[in-house]
PDB file of N, CA and C in Angstrom:
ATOM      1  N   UNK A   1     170.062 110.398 103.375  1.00  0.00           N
ATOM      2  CA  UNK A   1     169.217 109.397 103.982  1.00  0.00           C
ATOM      3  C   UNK A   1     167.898 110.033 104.405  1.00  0.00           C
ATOM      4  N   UNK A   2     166.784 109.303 104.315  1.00  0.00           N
ATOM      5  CA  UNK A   2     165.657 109.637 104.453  1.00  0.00           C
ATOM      6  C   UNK A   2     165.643 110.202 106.156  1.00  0.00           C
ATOM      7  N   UNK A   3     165.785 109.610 106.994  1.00  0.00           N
ATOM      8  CA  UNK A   3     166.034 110.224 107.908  1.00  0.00           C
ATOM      9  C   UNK A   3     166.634 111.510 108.657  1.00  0.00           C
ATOM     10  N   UNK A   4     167.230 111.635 108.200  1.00  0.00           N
ATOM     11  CA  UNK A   4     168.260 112.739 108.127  1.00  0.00           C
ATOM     12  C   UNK A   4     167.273 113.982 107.456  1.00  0.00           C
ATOM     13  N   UNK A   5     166.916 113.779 106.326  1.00  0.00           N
ATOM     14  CA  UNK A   5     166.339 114.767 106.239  1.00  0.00           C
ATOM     15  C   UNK A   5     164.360 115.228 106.626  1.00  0.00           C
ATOM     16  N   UNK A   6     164.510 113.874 107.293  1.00  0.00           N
ATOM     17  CA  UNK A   6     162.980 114.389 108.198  1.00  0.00           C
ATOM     18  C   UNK A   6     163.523 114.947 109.141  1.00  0.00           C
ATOM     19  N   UNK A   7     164.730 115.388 109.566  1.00  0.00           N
ATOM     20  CA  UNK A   7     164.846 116.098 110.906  1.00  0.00           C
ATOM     21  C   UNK A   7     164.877 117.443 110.773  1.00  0.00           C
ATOM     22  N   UNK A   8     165.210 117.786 109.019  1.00  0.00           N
ATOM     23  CA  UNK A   8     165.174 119.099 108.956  1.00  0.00           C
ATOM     24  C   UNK A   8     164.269 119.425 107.831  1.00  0.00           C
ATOM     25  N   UNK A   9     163.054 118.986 108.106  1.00  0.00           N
ATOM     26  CA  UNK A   9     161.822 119.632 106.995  1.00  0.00           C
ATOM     27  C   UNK A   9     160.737 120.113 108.253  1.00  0.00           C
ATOM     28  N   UNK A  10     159.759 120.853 107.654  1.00  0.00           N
ATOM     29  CA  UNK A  10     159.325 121.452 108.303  1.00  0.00           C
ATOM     30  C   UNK A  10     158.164 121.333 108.447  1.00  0.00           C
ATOM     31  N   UNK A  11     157.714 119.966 107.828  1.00  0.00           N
ATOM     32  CA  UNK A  11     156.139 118.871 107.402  1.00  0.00           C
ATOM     33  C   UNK A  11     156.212 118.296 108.485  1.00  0.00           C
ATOM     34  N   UNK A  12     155.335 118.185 109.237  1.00  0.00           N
ATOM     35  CA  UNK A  12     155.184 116.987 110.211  1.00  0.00           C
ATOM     36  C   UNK A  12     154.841 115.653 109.724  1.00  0.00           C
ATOM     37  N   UNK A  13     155.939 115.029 110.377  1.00  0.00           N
ATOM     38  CA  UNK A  13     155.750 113.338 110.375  1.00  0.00           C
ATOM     39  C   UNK A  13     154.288 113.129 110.656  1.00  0.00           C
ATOM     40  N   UNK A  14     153.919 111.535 109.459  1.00  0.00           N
ATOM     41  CA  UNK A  14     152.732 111.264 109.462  1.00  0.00           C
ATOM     42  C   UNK A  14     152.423 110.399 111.358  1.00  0.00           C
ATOM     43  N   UNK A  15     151.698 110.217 111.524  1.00  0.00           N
ATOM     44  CA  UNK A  15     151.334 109.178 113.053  1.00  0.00           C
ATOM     45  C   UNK A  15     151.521 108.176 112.454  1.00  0.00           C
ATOM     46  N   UNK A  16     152.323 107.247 113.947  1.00  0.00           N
ATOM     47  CA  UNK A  16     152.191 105.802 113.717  1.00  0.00           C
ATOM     48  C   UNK A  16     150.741 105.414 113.575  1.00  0.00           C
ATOM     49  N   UNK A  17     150.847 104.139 113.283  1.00  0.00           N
ATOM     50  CA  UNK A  17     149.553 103.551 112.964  1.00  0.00           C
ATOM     51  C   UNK A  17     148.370 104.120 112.015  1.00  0.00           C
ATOM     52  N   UNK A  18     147.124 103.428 112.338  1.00  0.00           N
ATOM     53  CA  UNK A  18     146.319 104.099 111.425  1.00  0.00           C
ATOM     54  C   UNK A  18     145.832 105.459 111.047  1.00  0.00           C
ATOM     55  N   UNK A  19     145.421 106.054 110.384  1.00  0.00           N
ATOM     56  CA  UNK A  19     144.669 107.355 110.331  1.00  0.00           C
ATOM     57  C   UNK A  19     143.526 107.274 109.291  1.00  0.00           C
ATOM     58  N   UNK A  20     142.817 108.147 109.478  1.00  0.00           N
ATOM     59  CA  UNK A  20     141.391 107.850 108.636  1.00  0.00           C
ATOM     60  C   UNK A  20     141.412 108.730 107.610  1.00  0.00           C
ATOM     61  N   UNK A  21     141.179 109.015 106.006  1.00  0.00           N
ATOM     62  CA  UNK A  21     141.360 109.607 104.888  1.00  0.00           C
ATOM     63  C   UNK A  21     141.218 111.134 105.052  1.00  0.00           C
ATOM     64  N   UNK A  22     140.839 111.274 105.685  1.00  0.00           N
ATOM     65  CA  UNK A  22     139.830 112.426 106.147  1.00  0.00           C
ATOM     66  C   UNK A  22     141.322 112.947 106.670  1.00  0.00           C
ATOM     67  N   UNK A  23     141.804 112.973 107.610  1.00  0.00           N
ATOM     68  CA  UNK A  23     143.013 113.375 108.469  1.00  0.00           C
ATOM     69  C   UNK A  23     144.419 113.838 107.508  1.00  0.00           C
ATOM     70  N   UNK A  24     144.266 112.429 106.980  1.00  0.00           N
ATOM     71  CA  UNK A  24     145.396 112.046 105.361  1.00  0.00           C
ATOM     72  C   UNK A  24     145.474 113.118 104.558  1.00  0.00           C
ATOM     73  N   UNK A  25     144.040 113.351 103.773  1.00  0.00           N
ATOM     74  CA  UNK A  25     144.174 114.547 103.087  1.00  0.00           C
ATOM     75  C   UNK A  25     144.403 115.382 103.677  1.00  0.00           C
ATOM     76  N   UNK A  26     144.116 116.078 104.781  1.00  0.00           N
ATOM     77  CA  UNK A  26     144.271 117.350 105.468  1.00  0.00           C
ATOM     78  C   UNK A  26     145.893 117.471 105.818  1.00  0.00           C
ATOM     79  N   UNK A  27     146.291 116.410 105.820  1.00  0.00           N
ATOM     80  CA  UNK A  27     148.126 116.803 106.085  1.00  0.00           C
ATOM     81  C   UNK A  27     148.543 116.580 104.734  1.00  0.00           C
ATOM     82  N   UNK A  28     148.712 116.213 103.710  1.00  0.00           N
ATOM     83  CA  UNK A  28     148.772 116.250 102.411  1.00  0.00           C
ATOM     84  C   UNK A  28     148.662 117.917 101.942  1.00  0.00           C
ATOM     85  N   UNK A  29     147.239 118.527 102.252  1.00  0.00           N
ATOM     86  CA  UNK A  29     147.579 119.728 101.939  1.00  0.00           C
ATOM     87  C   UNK A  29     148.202 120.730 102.815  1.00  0.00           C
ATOM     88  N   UNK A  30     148.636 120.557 104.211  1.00  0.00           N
ATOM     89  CA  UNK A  30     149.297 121.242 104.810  1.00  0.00           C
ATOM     90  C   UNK A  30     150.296 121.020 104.600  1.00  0.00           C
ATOM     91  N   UNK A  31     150.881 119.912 104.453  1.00  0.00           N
ATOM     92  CA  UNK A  31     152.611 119.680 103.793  1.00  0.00           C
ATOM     93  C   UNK A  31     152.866 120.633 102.099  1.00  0.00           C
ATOM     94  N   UNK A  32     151.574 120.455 101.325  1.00  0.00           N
ATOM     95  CA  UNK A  32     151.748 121.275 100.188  1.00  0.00           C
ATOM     96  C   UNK A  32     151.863 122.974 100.294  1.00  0.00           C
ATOM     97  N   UNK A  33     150.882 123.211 101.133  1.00  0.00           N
ATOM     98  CA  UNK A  33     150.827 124.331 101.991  1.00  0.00           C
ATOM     99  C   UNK A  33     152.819 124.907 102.383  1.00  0.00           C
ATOM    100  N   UNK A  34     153.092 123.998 102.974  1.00  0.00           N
ATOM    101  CA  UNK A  34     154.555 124.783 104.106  1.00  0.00           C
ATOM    102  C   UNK A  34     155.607 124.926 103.059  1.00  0.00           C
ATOM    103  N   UNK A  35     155.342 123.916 101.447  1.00  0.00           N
ATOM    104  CA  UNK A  35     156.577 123.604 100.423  1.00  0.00           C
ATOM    105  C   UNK A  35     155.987 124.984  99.656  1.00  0.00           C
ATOM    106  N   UNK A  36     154.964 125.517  99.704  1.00  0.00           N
ATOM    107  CA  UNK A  36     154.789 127.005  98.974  1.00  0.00           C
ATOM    108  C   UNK A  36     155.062 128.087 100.112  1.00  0.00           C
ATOM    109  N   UNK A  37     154.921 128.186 101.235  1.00  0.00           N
ATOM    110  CA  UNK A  37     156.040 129.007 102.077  1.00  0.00           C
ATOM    111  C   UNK A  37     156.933 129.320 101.685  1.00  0.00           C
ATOM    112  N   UNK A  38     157.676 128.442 101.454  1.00  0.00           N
ATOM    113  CA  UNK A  38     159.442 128.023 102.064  1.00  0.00           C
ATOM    114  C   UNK A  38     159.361 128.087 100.345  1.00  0.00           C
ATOM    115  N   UNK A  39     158.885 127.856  99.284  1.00  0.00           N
ATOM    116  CA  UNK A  39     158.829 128.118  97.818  1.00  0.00           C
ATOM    117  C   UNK A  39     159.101 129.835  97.376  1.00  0.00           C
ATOM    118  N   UNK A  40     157.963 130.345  98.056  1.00  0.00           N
ATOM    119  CA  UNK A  40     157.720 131.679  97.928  1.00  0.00           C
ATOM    120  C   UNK A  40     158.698 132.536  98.538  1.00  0.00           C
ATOM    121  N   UNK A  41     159.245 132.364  99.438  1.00  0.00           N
ATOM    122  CA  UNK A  41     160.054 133.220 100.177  1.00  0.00           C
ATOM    123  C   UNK A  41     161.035 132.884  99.333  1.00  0.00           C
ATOM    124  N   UNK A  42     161.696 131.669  98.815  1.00  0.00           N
ATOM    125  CA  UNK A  42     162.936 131.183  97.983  1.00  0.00           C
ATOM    126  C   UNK A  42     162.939 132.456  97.422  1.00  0.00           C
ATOM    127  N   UNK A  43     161.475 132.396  96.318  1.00  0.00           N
ATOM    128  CA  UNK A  43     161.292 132.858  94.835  1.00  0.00           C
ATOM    129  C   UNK A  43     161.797 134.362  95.053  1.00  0.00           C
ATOM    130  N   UNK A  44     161.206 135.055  96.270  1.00  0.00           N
ATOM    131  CA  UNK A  44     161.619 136.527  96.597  1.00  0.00           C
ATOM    132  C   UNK A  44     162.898 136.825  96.632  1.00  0.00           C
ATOM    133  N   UNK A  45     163.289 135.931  97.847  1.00  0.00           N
ATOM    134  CA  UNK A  45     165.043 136.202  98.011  1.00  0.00           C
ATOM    135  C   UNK A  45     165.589 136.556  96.578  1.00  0.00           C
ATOM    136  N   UNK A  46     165.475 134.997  96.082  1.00  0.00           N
ATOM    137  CA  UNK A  46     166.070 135.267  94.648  1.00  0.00           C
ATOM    138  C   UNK A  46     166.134 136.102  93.807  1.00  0.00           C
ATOM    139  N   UNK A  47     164.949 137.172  94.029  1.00  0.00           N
ATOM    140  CA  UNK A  47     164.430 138.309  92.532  1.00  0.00           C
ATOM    141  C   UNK A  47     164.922 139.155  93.464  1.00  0.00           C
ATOM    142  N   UNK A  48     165.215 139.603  94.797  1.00  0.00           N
ATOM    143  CA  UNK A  48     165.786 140.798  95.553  1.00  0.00           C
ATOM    144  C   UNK A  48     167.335 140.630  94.999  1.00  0.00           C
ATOM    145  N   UNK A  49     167.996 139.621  94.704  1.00  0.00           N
ATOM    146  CA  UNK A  49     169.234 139.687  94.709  1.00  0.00           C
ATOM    147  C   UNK A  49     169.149 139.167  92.966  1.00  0.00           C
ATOM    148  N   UNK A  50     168.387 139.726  92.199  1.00  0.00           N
ATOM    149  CA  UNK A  50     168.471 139.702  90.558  1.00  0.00           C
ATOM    150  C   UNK A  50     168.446 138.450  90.014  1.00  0.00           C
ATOM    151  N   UNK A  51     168.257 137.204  90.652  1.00  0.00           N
ATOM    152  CA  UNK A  51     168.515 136.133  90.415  1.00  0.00           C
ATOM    153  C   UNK A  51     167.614 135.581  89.235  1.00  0.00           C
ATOM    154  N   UNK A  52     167.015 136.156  88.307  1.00  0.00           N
ATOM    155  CA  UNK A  52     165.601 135.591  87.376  1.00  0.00           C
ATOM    156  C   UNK A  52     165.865 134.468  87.007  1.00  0.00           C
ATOM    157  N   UNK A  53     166.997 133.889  86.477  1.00  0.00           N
ATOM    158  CA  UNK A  53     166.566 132.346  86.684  1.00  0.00           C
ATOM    159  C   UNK A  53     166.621 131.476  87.779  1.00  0.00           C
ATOM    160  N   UNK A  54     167.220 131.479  88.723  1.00  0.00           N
ATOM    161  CA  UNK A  54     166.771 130.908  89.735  1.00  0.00           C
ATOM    162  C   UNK A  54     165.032 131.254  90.278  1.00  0.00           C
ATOM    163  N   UNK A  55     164.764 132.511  90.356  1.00  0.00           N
ATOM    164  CA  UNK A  55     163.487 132.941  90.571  1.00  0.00           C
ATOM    165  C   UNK A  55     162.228 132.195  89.775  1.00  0.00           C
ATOM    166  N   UNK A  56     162.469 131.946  87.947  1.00  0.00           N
ATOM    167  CA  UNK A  56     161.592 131.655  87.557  1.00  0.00           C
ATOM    168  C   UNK A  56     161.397 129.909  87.540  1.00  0.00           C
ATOM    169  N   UNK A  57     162.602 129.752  87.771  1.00  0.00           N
ATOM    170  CA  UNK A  57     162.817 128.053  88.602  1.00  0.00           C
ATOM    171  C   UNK A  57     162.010 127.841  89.814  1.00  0.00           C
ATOM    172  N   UNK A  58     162.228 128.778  90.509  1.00  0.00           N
ATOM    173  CA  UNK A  58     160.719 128.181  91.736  1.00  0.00           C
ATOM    174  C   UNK A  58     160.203 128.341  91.175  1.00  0.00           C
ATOM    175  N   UNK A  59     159.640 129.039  90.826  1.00  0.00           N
ATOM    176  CA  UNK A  59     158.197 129.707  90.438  1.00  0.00           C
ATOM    177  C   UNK A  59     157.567 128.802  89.153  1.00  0.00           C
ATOM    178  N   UNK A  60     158.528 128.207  88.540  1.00  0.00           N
ATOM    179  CA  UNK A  60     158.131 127.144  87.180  1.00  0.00           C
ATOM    180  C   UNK A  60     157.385 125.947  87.755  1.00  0.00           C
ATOM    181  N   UNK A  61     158.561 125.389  88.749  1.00  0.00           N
ATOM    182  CA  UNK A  61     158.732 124.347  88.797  1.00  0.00           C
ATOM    183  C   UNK A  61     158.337 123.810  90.363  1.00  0.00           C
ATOM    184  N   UNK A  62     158.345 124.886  91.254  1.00  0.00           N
ATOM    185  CA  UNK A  62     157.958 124.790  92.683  1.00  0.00           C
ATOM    186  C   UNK A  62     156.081 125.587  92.694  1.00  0.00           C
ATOM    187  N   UNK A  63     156.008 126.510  92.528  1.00  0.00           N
ATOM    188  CA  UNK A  63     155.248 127.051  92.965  1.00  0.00           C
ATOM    189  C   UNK A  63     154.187 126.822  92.441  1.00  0.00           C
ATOM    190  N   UNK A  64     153.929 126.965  90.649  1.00  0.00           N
ATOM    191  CA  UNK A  64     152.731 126.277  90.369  1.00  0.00           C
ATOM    192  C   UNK A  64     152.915 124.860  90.444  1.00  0.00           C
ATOM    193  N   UNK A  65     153.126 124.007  90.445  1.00  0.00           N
ATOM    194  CA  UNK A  65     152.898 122.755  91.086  1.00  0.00           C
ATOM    195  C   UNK A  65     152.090 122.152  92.060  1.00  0.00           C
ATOM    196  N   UNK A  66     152.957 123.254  92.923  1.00  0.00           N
ATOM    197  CA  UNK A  66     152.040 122.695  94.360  1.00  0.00           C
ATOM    198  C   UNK A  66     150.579 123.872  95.042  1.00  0.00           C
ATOM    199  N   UNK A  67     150.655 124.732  94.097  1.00  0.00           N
ATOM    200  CA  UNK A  67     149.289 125.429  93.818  1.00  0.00           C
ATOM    201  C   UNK A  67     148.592 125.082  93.212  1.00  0.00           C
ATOM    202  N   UNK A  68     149.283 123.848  92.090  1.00  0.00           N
ATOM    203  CA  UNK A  68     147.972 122.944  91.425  1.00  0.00           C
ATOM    204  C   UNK A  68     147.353 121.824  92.301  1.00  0.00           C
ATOM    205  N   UNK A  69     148.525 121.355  93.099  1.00  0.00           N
ATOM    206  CA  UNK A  69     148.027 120.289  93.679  1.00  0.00           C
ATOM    207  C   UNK A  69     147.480 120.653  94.907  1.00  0.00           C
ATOM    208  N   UNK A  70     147.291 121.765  95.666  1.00  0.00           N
ATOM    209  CA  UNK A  70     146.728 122.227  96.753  1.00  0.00           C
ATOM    210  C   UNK A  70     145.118 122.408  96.087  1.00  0.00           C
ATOM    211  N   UNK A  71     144.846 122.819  95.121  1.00  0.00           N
ATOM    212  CA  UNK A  71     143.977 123.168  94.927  1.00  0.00           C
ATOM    213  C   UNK A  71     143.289 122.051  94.427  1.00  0.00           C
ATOM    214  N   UNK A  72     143.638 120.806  93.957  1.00  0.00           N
ATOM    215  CA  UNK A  72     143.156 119.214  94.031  1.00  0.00           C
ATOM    216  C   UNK A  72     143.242 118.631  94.994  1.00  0.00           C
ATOM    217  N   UNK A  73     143.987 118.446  95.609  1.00  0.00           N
ATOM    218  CA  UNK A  73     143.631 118.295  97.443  1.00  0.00           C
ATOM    219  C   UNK A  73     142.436 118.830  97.907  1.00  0.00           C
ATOM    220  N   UNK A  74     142.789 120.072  97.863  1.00  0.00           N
ATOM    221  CA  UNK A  74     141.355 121.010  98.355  1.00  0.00           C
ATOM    222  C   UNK A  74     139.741 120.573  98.056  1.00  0.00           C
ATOM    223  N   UNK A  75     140.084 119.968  96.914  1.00  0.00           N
ATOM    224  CA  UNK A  75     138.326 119.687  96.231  1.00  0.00           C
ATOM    225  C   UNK A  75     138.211 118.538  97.165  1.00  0.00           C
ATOM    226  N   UNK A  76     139.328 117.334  96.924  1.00  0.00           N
ATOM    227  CA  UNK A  76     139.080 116.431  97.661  1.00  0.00           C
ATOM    228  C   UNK A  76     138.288 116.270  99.158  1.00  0.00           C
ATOM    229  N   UNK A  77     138.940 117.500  99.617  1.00  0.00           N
ATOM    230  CA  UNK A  77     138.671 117.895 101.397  1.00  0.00           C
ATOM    231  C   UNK A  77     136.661 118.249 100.895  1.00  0.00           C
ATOM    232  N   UNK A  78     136.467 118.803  99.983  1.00  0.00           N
ATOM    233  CA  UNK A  78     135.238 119.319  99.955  1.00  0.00           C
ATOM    234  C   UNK A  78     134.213 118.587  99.916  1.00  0.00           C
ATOM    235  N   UNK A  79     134.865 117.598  98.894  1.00  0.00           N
ATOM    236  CA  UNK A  79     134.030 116.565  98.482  1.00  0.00           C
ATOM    237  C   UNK A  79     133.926 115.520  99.379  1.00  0.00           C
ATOM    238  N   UNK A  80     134.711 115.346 100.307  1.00  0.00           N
ATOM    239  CA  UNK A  80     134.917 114.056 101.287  1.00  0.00           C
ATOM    240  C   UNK A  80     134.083 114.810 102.367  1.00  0.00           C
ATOM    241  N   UNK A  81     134.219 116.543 102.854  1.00  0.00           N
ATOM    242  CA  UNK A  81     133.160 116.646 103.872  1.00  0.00           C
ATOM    243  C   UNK A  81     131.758 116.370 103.729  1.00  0.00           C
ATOM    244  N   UNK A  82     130.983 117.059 102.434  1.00  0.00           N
ATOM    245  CA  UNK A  82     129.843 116.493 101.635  1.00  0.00           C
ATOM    246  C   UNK A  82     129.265 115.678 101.598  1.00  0.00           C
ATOM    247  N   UNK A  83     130.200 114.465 101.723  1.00  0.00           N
ATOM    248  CA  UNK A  83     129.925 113.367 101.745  1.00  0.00           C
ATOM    249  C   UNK A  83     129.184 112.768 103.349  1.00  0.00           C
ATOM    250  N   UNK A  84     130.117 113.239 104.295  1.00  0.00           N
ATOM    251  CA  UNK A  84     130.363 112.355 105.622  1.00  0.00           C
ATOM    252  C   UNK A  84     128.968 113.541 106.565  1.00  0.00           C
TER     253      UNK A  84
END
C-alpha cells in the first residue's frame, strides 16, 4: 500500500496544498538525488560481496536513469531561474 511505504522512503512528502513550479522541481530533483544515494551504496555493497549482476542491475537500471533525469531536472531549475 502506498502508504505504508511512504513511511519508509526517505523522499519527503510533497506539502498539502499548493506549491509553485519553482519549489516542485527542486523536490523532484532532490527525491532523484536520495534514489542515487541509496542506488549507489546498493551498487557498492553488491560488488564488495562479488555480486556483478546484481551490481550491474543498479547501475543499468537505477543509476543511469536517475543521473539522466537529474540532469534534466537540473536544466529545468536553470532555465526557470533565468527566467524569473
Amino acid at each position: 500500500m502506498a502508504h505504508d511505504i511512504a513511511e519508509f522512503t526517505m523522499i519527503p512528502r510533497c506539502p498539502k496544498g499548493r506549491e509553485d513550479t519553482e519549489n516542485q522541481i527542486k523536490r523532484l530533483l532532490h527525491a532523484h538525488e536520495v534514489i542515487l544515494l541509496e542506488a549507489r551504496s546498493m551498487a557498492n555493497e553488491a560488488a564488495e560481496h562479488g555480486d556483478t549482476g546484481t551490481n550491474d542491475m543498479i547501475v543499468s537500471n537505477l543509476i543511469r536513469l536517475n543521473e539522466t533525469q537529474v540532469w534534466f531536472v537540473a536544466e529545468h531549475i536553470q532555465k526557470f531561474c533565468k527566467q524569473t
